[in-house]
PDB file of N, CA and C in Angstrom:
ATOM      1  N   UNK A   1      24.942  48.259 -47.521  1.00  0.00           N
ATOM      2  CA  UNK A   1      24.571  47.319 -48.547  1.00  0.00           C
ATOM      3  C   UNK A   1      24.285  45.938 -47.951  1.00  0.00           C
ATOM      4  N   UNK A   2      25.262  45.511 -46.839  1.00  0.00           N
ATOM      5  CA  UNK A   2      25.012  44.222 -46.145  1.00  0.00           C
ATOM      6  C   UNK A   2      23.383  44.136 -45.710  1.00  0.00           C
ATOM      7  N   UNK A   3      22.735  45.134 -45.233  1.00  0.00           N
ATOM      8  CA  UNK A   3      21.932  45.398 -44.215  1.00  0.00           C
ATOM      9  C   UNK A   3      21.140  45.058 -45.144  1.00  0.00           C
ATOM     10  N   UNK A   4      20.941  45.972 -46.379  1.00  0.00           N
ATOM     11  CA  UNK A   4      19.893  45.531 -47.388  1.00  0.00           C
ATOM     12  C   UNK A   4      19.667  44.278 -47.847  1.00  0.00           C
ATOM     13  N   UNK A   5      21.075  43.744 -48.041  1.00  0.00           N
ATOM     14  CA  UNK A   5      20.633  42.326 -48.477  1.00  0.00           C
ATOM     15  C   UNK A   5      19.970  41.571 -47.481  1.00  0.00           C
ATOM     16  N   UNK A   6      20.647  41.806 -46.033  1.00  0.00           N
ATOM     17  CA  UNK A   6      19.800  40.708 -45.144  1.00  0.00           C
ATOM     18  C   UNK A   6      18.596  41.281 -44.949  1.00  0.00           C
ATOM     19  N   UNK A   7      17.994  42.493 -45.171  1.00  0.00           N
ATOM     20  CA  UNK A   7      16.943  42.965 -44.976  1.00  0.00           C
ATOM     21  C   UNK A   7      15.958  42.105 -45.996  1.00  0.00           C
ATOM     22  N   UNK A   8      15.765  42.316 -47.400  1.00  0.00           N
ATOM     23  CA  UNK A   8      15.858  41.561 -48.755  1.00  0.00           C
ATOM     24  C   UNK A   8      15.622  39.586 -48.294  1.00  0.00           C
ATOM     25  N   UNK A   9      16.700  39.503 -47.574  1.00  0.00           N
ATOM     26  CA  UNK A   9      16.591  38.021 -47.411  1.00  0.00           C
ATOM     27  C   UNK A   9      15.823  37.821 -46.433  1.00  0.00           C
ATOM     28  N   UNK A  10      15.522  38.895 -45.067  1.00  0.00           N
ATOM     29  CA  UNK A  10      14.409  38.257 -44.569  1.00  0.00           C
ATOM     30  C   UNK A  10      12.881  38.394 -44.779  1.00  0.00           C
ATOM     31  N   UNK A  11      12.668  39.651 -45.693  1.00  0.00           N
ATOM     32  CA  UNK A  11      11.869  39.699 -46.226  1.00  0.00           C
ATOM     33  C   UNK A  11      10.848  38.078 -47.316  1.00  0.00           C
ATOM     34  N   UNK A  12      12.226  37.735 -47.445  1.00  0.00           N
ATOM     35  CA  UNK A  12      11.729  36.409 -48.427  1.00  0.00           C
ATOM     36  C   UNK A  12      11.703  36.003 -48.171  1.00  0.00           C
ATOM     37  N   UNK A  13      11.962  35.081 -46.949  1.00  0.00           N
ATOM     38  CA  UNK A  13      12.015  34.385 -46.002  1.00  0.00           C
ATOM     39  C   UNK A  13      10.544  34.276 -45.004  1.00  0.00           C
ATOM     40  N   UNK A  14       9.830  35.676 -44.881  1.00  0.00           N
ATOM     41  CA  UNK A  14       9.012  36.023 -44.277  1.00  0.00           C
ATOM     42  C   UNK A  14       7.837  35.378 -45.116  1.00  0.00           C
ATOM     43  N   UNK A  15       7.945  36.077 -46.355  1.00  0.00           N
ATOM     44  CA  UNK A  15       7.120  35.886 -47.194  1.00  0.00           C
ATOM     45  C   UNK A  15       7.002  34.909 -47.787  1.00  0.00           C
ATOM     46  N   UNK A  16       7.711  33.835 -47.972  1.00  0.00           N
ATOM     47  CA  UNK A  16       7.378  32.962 -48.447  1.00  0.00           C
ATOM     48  C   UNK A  16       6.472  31.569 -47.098  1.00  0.00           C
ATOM     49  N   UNK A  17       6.787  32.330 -46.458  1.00  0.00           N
ATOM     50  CA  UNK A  17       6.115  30.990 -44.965  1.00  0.00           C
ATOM     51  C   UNK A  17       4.569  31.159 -45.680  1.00  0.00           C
ATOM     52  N   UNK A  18       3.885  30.156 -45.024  1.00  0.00           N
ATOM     53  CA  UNK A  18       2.243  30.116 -44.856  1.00  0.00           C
ATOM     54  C   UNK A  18       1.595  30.872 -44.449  1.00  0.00           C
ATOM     55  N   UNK A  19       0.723  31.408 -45.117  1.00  0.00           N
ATOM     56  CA  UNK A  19      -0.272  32.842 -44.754  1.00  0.00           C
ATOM     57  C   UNK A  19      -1.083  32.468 -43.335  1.00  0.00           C
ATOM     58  N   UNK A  20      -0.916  33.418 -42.217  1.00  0.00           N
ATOM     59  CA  UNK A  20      -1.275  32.844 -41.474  1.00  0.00           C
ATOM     60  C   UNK A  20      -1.216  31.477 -40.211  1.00  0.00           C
ATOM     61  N   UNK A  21       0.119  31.555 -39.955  1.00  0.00           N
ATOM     62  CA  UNK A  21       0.843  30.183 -39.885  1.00  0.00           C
ATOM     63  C   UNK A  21       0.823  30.562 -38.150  1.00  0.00           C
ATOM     64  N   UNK A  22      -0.302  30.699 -37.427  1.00  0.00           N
ATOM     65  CA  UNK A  22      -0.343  31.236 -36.428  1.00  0.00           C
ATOM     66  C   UNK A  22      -1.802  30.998 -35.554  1.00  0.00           C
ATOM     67  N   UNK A  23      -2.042  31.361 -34.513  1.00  0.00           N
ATOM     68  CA  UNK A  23      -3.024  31.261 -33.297  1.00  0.00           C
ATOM     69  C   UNK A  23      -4.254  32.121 -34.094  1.00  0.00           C
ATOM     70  N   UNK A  24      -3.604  32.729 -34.800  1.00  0.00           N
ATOM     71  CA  UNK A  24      -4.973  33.877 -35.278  1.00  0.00           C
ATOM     72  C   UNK A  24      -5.758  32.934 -36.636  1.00  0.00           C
ATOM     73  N   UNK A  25      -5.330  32.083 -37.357  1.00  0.00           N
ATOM     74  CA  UNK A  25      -6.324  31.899 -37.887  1.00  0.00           C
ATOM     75  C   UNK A  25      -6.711  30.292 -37.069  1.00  0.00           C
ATOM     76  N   UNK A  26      -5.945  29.462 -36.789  1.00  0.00           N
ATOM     77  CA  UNK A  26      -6.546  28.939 -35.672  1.00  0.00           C
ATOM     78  C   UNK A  26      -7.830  29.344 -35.117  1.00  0.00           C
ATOM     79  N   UNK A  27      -7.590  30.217 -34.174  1.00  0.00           N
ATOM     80  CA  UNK A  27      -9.080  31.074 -33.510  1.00  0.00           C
ATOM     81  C   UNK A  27     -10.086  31.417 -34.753  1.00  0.00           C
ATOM     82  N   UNK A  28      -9.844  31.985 -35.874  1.00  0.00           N
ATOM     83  CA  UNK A  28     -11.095  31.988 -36.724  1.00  0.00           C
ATOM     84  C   UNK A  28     -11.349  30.808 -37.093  1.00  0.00           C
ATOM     85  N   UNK A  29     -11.020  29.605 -37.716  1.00  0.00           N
ATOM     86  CA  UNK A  29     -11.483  28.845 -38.186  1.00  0.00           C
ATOM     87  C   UNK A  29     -12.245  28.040 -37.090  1.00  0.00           C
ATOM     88  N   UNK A  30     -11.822  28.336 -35.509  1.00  0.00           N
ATOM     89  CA  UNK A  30     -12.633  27.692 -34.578  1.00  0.00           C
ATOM     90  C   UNK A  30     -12.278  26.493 -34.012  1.00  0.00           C
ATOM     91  N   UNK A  31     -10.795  26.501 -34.290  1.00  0.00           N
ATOM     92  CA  UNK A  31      -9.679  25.252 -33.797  1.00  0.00           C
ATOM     93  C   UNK A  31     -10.006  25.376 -32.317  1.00  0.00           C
ATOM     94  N   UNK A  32      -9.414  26.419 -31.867  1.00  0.00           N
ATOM     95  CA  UNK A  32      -8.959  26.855 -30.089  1.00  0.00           C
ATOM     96  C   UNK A  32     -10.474  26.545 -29.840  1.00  0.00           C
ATOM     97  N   UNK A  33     -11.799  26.294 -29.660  1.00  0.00           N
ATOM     98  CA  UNK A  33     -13.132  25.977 -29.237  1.00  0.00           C
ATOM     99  C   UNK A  33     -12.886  24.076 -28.936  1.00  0.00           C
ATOM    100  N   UNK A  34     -11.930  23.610 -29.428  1.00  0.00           N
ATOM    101  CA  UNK A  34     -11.856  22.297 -28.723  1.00  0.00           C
ATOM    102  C   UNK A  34     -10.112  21.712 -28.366  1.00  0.00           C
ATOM    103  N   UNK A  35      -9.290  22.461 -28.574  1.00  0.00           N
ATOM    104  CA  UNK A  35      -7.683  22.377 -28.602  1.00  0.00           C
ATOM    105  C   UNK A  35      -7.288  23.647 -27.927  1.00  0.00           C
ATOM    106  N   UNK A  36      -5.912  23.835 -27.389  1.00  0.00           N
ATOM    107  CA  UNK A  36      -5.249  24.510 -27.214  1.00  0.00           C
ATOM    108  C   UNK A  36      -3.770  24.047 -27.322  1.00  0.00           C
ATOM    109  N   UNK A  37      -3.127  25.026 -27.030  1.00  0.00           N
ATOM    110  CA  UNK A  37      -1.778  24.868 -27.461  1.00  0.00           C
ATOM    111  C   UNK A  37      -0.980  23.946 -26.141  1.00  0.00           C
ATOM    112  N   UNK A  38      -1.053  24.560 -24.880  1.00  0.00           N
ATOM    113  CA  UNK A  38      -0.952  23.150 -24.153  1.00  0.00           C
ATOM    114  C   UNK A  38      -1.038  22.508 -22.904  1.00  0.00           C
ATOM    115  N   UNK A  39      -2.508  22.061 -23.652  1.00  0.00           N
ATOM    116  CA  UNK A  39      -3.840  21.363 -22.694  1.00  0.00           C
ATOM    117  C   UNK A  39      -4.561  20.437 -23.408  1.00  0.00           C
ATOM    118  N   UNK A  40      -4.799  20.020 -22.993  1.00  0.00           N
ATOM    119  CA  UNK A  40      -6.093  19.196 -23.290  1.00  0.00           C
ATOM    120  C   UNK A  40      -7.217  19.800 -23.445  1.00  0.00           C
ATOM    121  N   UNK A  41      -8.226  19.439 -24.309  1.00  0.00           N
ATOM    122  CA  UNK A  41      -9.584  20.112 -23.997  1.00  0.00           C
ATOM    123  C   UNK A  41     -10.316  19.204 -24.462  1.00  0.00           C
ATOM    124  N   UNK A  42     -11.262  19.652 -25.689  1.00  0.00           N
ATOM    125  CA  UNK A  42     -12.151  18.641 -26.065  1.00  0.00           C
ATOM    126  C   UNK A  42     -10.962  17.323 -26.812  1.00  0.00           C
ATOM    127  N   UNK A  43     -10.096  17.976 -27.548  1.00  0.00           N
ATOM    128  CA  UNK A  43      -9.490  17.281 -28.346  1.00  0.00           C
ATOM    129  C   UNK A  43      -7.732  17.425 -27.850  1.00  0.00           C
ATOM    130  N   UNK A  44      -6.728  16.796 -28.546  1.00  0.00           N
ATOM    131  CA  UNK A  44      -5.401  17.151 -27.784  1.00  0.00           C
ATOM    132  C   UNK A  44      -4.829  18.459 -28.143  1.00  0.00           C
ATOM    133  N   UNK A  45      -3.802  18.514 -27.122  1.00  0.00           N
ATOM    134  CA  UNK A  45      -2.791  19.874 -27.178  1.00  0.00           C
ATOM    135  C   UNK A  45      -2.147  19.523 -28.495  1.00  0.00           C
ATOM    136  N   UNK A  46      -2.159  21.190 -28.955  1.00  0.00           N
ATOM    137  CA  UNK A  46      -1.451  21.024 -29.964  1.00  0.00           C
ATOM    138  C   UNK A  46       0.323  20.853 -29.713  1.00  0.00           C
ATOM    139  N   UNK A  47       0.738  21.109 -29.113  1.00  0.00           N
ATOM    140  CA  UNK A  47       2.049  20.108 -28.645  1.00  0.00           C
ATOM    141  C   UNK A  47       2.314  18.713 -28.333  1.00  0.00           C
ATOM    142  N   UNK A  48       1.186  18.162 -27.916  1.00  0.00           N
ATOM    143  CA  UNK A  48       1.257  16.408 -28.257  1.00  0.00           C
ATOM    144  C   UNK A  48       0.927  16.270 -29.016  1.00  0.00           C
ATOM    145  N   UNK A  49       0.249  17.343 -30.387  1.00  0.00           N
ATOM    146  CA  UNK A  49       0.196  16.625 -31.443  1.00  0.00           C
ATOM    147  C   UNK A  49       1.654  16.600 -32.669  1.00  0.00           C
ATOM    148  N   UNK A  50       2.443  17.547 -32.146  1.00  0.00           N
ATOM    149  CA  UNK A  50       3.259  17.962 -32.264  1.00  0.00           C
ATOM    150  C   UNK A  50       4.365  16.940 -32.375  1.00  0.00           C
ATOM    151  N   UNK A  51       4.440  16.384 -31.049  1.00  0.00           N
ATOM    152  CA  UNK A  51       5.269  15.493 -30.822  1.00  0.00           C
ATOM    153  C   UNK A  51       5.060  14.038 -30.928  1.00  0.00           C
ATOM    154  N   UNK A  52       3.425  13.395 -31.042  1.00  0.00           N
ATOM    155  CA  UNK A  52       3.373  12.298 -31.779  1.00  0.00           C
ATOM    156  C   UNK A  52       3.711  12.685 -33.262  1.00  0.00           C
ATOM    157  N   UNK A  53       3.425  13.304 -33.912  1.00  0.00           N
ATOM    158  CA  UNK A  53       4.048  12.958 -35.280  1.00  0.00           C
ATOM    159  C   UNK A  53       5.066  13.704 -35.631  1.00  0.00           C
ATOM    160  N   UNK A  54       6.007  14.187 -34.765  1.00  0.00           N
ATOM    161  CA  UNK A  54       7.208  14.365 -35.109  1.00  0.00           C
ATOM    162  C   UNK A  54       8.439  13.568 -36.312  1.00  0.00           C
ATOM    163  N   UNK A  55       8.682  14.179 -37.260  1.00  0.00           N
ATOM    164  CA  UNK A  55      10.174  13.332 -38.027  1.00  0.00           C
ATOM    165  C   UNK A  55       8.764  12.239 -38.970  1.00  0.00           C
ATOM    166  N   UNK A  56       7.580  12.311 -38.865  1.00  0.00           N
ATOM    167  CA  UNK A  56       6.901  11.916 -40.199  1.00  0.00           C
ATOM    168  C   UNK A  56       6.867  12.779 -41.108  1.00  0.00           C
ATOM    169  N   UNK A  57       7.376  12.142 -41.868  1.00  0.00           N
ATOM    170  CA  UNK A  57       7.289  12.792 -43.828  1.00  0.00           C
ATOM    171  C   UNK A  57       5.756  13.118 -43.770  1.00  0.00           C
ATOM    172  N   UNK A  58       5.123  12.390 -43.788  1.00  0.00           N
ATOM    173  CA  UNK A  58       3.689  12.160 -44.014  1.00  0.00           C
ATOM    174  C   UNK A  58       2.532  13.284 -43.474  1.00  0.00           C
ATOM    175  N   UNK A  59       3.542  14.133 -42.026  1.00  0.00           N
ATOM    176  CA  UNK A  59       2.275  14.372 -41.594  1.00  0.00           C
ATOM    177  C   UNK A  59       1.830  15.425 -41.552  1.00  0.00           C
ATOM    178  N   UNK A  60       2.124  16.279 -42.352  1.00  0.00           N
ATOM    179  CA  UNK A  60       1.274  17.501 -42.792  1.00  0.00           C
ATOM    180  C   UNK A  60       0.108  16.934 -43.911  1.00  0.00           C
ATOM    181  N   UNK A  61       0.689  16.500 -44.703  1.00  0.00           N
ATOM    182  CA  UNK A  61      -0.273  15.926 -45.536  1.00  0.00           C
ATOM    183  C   UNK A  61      -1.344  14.708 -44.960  1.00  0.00           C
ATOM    184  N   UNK A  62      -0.895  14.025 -44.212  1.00  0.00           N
ATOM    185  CA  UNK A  62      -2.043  13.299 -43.251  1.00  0.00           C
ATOM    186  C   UNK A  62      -2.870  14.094 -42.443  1.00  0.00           C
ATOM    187  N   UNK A  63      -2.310  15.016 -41.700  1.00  0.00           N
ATOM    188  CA  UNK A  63      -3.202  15.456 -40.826  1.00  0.00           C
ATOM    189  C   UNK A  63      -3.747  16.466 -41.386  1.00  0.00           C
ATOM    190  N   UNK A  64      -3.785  17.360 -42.387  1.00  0.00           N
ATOM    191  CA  UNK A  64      -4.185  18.340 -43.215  1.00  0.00           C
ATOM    192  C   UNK A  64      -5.858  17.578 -44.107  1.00  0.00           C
ATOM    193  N   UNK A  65      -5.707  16.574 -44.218  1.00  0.00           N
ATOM    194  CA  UNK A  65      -6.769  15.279 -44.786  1.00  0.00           C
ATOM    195  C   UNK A  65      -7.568  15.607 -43.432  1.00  0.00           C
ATOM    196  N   UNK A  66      -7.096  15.057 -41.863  1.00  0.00           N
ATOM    197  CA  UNK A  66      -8.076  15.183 -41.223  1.00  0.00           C
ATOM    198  C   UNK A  66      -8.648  16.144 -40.769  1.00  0.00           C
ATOM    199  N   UNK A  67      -8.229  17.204 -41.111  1.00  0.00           N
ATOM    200  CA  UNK A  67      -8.353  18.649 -40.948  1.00  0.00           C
ATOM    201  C   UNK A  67     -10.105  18.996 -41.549  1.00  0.00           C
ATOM    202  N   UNK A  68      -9.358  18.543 -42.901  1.00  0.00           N
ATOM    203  CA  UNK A  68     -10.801  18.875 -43.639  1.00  0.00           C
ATOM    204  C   UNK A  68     -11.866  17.947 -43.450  1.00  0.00           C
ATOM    205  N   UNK A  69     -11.570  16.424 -43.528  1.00  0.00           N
ATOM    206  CA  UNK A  69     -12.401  15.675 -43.828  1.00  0.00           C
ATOM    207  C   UNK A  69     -13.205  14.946 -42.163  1.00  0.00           C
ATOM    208  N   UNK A  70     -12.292  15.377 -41.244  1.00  0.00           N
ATOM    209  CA  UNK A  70     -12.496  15.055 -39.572  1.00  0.00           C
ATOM    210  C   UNK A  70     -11.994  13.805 -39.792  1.00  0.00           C
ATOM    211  N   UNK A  71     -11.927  13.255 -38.343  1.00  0.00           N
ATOM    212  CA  UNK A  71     -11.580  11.922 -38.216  1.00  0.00           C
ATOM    213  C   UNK A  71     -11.899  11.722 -36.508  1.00  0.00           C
ATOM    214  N   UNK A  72     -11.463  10.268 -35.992  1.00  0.00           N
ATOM    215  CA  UNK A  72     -11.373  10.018 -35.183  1.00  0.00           C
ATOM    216  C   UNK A  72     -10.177   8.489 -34.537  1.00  0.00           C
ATOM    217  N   UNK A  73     -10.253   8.388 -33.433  1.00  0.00           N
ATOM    218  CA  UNK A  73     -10.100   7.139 -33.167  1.00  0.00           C
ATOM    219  C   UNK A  73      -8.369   7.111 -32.679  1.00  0.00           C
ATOM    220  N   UNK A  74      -7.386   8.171 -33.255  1.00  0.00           N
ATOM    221  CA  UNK A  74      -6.116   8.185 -32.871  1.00  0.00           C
ATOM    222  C   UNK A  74      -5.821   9.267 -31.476  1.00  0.00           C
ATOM    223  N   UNK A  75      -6.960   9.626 -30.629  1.00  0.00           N
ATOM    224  CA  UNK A  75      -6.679  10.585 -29.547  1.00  0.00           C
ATOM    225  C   UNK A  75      -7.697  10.151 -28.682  1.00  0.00           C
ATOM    226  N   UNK A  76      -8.825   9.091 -29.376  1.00  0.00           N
ATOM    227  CA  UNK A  76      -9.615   8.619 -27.971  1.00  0.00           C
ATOM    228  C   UNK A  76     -11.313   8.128 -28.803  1.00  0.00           C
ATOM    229  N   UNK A  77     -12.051   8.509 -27.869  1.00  0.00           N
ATOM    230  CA  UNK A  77     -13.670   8.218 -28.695  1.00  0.00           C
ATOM    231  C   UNK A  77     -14.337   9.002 -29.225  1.00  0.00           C
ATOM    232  N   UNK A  78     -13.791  10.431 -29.318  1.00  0.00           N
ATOM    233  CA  UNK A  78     -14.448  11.928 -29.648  1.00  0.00           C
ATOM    234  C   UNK A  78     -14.146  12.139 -30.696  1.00  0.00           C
ATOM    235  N   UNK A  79     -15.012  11.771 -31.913  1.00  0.00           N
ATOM    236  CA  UNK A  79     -14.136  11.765 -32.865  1.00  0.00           C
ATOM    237  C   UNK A  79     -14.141  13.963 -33.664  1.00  0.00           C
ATOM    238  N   UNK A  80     -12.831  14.049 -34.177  1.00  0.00           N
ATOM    239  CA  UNK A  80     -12.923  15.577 -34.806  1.00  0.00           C
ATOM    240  C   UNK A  80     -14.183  15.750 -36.235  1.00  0.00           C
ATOM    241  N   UNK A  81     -14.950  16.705 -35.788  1.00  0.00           N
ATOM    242  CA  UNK A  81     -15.590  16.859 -37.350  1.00  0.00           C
ATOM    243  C   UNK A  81     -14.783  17.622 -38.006  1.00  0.00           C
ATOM    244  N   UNK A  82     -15.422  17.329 -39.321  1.00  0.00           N
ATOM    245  CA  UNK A  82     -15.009  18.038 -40.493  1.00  0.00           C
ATOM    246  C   UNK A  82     -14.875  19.473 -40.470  1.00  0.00           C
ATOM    247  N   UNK A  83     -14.018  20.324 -40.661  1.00  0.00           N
ATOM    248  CA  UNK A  83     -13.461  21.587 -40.506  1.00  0.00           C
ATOM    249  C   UNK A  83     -13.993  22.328 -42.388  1.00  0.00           C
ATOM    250  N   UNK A  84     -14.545  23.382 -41.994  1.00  0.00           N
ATOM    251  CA  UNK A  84     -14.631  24.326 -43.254  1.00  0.00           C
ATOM    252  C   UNK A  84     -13.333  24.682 -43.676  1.00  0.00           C
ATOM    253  N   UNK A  85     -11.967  24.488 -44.040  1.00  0.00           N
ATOM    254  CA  UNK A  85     -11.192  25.292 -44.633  1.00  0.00           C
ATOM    255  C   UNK A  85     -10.646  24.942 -46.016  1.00  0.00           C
ATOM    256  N   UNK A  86      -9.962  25.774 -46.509  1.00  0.00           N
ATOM    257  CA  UNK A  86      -9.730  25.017 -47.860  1.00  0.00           C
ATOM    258  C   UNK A  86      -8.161  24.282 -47.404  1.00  0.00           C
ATOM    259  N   UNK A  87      -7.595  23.899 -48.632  1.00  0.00           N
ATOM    260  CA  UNK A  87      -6.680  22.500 -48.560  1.00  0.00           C
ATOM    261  C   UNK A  87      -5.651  23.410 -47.925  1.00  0.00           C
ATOM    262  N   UNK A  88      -5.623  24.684 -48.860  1.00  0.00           N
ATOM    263  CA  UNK A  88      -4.160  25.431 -48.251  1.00  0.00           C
ATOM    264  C   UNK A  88      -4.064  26.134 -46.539  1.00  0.00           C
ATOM    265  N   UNK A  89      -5.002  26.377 -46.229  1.00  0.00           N
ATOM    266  CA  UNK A  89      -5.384  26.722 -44.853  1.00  0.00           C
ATOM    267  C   UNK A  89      -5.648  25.641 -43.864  1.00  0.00           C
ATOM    268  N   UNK A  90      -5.543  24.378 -44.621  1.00  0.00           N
ATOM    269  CA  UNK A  90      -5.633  23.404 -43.552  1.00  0.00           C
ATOM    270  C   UNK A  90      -4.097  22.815 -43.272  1.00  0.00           C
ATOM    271  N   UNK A  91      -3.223  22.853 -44.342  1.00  0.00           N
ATOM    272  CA  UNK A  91      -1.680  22.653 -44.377  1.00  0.00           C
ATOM    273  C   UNK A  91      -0.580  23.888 -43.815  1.00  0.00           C
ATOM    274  N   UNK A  92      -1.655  25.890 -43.701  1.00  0.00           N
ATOM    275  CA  UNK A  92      -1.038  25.959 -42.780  1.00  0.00           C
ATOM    276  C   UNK A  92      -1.513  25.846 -41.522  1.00  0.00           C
ATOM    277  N   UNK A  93      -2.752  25.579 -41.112  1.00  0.00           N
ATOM    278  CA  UNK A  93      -2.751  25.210 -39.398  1.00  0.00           C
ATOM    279  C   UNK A  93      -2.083  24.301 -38.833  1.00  0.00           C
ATOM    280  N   UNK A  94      -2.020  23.256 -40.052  1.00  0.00           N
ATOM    281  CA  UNK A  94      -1.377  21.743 -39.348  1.00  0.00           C
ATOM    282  C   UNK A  94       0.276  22.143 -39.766  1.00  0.00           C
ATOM    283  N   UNK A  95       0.776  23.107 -40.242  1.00  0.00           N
ATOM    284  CA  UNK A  95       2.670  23.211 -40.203  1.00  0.00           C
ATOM    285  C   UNK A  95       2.643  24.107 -39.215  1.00  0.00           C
ATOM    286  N   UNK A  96       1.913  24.845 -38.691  1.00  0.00           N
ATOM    287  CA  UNK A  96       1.762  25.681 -37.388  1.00  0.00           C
ATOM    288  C   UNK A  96       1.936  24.630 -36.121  1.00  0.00           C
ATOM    289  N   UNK A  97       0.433  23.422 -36.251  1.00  0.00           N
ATOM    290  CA  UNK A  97       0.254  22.911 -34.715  1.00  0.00           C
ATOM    291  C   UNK A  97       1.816  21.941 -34.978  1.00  0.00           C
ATOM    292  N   UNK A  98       2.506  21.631 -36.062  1.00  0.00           N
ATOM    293  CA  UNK A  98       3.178  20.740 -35.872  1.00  0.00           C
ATOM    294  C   UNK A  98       4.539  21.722 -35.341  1.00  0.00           C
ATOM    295  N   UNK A  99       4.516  22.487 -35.423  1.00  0.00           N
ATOM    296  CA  UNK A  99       5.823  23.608 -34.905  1.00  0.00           C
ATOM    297  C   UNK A  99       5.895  24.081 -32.933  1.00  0.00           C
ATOM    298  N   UNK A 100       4.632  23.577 -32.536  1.00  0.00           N
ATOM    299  CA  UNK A 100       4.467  23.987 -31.045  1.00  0.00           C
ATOM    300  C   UNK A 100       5.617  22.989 -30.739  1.00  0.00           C
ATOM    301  N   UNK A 101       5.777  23.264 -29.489  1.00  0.00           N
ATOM    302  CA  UNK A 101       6.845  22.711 -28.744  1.00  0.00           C
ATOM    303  C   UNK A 101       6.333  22.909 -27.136  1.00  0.00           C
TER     304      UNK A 101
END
């Protein structure tokens, strides 16, 4: 009976995370073509991005904005374009890149 329940609890646990909260939709949406996890490339590692906005309230919801809408100017002169995803697929790539270490 124990087993079930923790079975049960990680099930919900599983399921309730972000669809996709991983390298794989990363790679489809066409993130990894200028980022990687940790390097530099066109744009930063997703572990320094990680760790500049660490312990901000703000920054899923900030960086999820630049996700969609692009930006520039806080990683250098290159600035990011605008990304096709919708709002919820951009909040989980950015609770993903903010989880690298």
């Amino acid at each position: 009976m124990k087993s079930l329940f923790a079975l049960a609890a990680l099930a919900a646990v599983t399921l309730s995370s972000p669809a996709f909260a991983n390298a794989e939709l990363a790679q489809k949406k066409n993130c990894m073509a200028c980022h990687a996890v940790d390097k530099k490339l066109v744009g930063p590692a997703y572990k320094d991005i990680a760790a500049k906005y660490a312990g901000q309230k703000d920054a899923v919801a900030k960086l999820s904005e630049k996700v969609i809408k692009g930006g520039s100017g806080a990683w250098g002169q290159i600035p990011m374009p605008a990304n096709a995803v919708t709002p919820d697929e951009a909040k989980t790539l950015v609770t993903w890149v903010l989880a690298q270490k």
